[in-house]
C-alpha atoms as a PDB file:
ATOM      1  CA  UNK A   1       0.000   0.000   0.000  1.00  0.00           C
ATOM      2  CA  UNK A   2       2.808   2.234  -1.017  1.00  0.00           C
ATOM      3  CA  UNK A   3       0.544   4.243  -3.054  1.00  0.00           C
ATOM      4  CA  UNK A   4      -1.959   5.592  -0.725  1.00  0.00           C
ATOM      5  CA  UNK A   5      -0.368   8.833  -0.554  1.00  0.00           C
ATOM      6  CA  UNK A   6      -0.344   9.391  -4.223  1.00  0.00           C
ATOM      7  CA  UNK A   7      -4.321   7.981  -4.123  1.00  0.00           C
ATOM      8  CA  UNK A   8      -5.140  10.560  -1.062  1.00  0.00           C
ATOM      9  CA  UNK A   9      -3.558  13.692  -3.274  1.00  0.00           C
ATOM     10  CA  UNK A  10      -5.115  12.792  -6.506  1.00  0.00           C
ATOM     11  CA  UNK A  11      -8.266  12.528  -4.581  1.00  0.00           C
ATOM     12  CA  UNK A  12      -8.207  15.681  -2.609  1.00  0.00           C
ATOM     13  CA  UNK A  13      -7.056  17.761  -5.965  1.00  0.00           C
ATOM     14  CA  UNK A  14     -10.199  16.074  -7.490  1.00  0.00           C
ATOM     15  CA  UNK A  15     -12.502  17.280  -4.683  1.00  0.00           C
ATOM     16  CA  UNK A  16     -10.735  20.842  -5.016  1.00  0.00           C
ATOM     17  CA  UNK A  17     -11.080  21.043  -8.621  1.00  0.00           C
ATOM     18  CA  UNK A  18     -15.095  20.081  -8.726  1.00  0.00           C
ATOM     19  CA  UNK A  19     -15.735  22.249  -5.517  1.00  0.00           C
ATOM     20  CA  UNK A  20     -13.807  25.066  -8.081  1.00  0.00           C
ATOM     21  CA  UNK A  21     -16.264  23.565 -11.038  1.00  0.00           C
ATOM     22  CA  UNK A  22     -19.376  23.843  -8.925  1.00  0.00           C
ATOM     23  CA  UNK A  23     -19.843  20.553  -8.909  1.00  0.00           C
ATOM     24  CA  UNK A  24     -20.818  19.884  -5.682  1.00  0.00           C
ATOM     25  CA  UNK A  25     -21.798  16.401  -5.719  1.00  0.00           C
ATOM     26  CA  UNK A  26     -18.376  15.477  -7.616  1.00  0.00           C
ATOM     27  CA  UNK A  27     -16.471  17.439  -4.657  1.00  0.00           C
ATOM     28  CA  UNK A  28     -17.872  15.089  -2.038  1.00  0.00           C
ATOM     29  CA  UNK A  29     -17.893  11.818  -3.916  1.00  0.00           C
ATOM     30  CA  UNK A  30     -13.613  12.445  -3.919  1.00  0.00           C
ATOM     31  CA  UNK A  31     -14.023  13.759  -0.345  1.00  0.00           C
ATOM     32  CA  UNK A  32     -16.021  10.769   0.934  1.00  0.00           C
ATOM     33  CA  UNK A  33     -12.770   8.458  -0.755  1.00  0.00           C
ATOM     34  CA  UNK A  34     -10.319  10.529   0.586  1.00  0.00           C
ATOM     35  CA  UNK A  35     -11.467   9.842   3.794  1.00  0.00           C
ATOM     36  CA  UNK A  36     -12.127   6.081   3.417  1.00  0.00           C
ATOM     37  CA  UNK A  37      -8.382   5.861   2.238  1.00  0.00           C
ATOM     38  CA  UNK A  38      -6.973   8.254   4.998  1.00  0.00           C
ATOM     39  CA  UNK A  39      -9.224   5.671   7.855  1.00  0.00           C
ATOM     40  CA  UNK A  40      -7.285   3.030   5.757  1.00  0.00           C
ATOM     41  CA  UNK A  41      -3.881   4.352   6.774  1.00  0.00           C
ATOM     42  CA  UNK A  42      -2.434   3.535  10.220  1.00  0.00           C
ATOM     43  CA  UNK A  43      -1.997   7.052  10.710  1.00  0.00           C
ATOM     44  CA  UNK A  44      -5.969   7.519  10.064  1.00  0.00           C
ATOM     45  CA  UNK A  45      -6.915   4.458  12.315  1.00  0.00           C
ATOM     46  CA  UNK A  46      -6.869   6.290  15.646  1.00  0.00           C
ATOM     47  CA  UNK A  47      -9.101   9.195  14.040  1.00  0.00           C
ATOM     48  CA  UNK A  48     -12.210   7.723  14.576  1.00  0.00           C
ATOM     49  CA  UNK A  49     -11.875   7.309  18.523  1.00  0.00           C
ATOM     50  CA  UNK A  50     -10.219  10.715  18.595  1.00  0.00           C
ATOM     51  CA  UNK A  51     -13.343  12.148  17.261  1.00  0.00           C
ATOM     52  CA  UNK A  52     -15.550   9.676  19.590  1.00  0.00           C
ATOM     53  CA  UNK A  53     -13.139  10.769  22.543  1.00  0.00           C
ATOM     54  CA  UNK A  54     -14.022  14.679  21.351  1.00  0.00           C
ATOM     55  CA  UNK A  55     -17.548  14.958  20.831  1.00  0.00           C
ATOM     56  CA  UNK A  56     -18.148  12.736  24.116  1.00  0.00           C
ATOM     57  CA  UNK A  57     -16.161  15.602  26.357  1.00  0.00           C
ATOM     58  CA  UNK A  58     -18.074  18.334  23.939  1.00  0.00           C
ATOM     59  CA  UNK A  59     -21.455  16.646  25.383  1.00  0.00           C
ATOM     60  CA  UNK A  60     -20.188  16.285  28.832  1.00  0.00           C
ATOM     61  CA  UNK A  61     -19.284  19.811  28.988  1.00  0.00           C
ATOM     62  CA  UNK A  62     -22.752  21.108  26.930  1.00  0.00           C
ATOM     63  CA  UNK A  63     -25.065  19.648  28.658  1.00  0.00           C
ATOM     64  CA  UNK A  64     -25.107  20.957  31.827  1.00  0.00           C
ATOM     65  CA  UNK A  65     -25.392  24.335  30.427  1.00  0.00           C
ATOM     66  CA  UNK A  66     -28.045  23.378  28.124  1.00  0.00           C
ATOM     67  CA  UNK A  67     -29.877  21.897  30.941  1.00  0.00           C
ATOM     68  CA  UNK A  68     -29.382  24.492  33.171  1.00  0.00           C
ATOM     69  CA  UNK A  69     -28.181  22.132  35.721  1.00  0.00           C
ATOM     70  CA  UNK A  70     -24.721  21.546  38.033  1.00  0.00           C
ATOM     71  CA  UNK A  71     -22.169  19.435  36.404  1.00  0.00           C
ATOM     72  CA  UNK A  72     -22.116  16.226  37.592  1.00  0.00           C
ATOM     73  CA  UNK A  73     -18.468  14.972  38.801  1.00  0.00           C
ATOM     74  CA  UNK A  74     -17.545  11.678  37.828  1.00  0.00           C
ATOM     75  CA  UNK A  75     -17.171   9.437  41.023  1.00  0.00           C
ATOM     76  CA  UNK A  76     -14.688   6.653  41.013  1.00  0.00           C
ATOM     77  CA  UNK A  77     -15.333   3.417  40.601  1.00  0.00           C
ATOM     78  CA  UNK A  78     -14.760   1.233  43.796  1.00  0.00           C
ATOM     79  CA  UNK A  79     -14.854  -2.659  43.624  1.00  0.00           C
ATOM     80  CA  UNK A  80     -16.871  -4.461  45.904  1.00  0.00           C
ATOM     81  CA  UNK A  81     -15.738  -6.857  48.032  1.00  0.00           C
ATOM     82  CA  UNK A  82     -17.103 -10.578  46.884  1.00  0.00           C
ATOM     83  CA  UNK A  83     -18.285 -11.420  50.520  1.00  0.00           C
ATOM     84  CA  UNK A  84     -20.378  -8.306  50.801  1.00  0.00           C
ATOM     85  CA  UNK A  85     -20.849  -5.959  53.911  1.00  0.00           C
ATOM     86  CA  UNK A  86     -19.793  -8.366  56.794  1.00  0.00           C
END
């Protein structure tokens, strides 16, 4: 896979050249493959849970103010002994 670089360039000046055309559905057909090739890259692999990891503290953050509510701290976890309360 040697060529993936050369396939992400050619696909990115493609989605320039129809965005420059007007050709808007053209511009995101080459967009939507650029991105499928760039996720196929180990460099694009962690990108997906980097935008998962985002979003999620984006939401933690927005809802409180949304709500109008406190933030709610996250408590730690604390393991339970198997034998219970004795």
């Amino acid at each position: 896979m040697g060529s993936v670089g050369v396939l992400l360039l050619v696909t990115v000046v493609g989605a320039v050249v129809c965005a420059k055309a007007h050709s808007a559905g053209g511009a995101v057909v080459f967009s939507l493959f650029a991105l499928v090739l760039l996720l196929a890259t180990p460099v694009g692999a962690g990108l997906p849970g980097a935008v998962s990891t985002f979003v999620s503290a984006f939401d933690r953050a927005a809802t409180p103010a949304l709500n109008r509510t406190e933030p709610v701290e996250d408590a730690p976890v604390v393991a339970e002994s198997p034998g219970g309360d004795r």
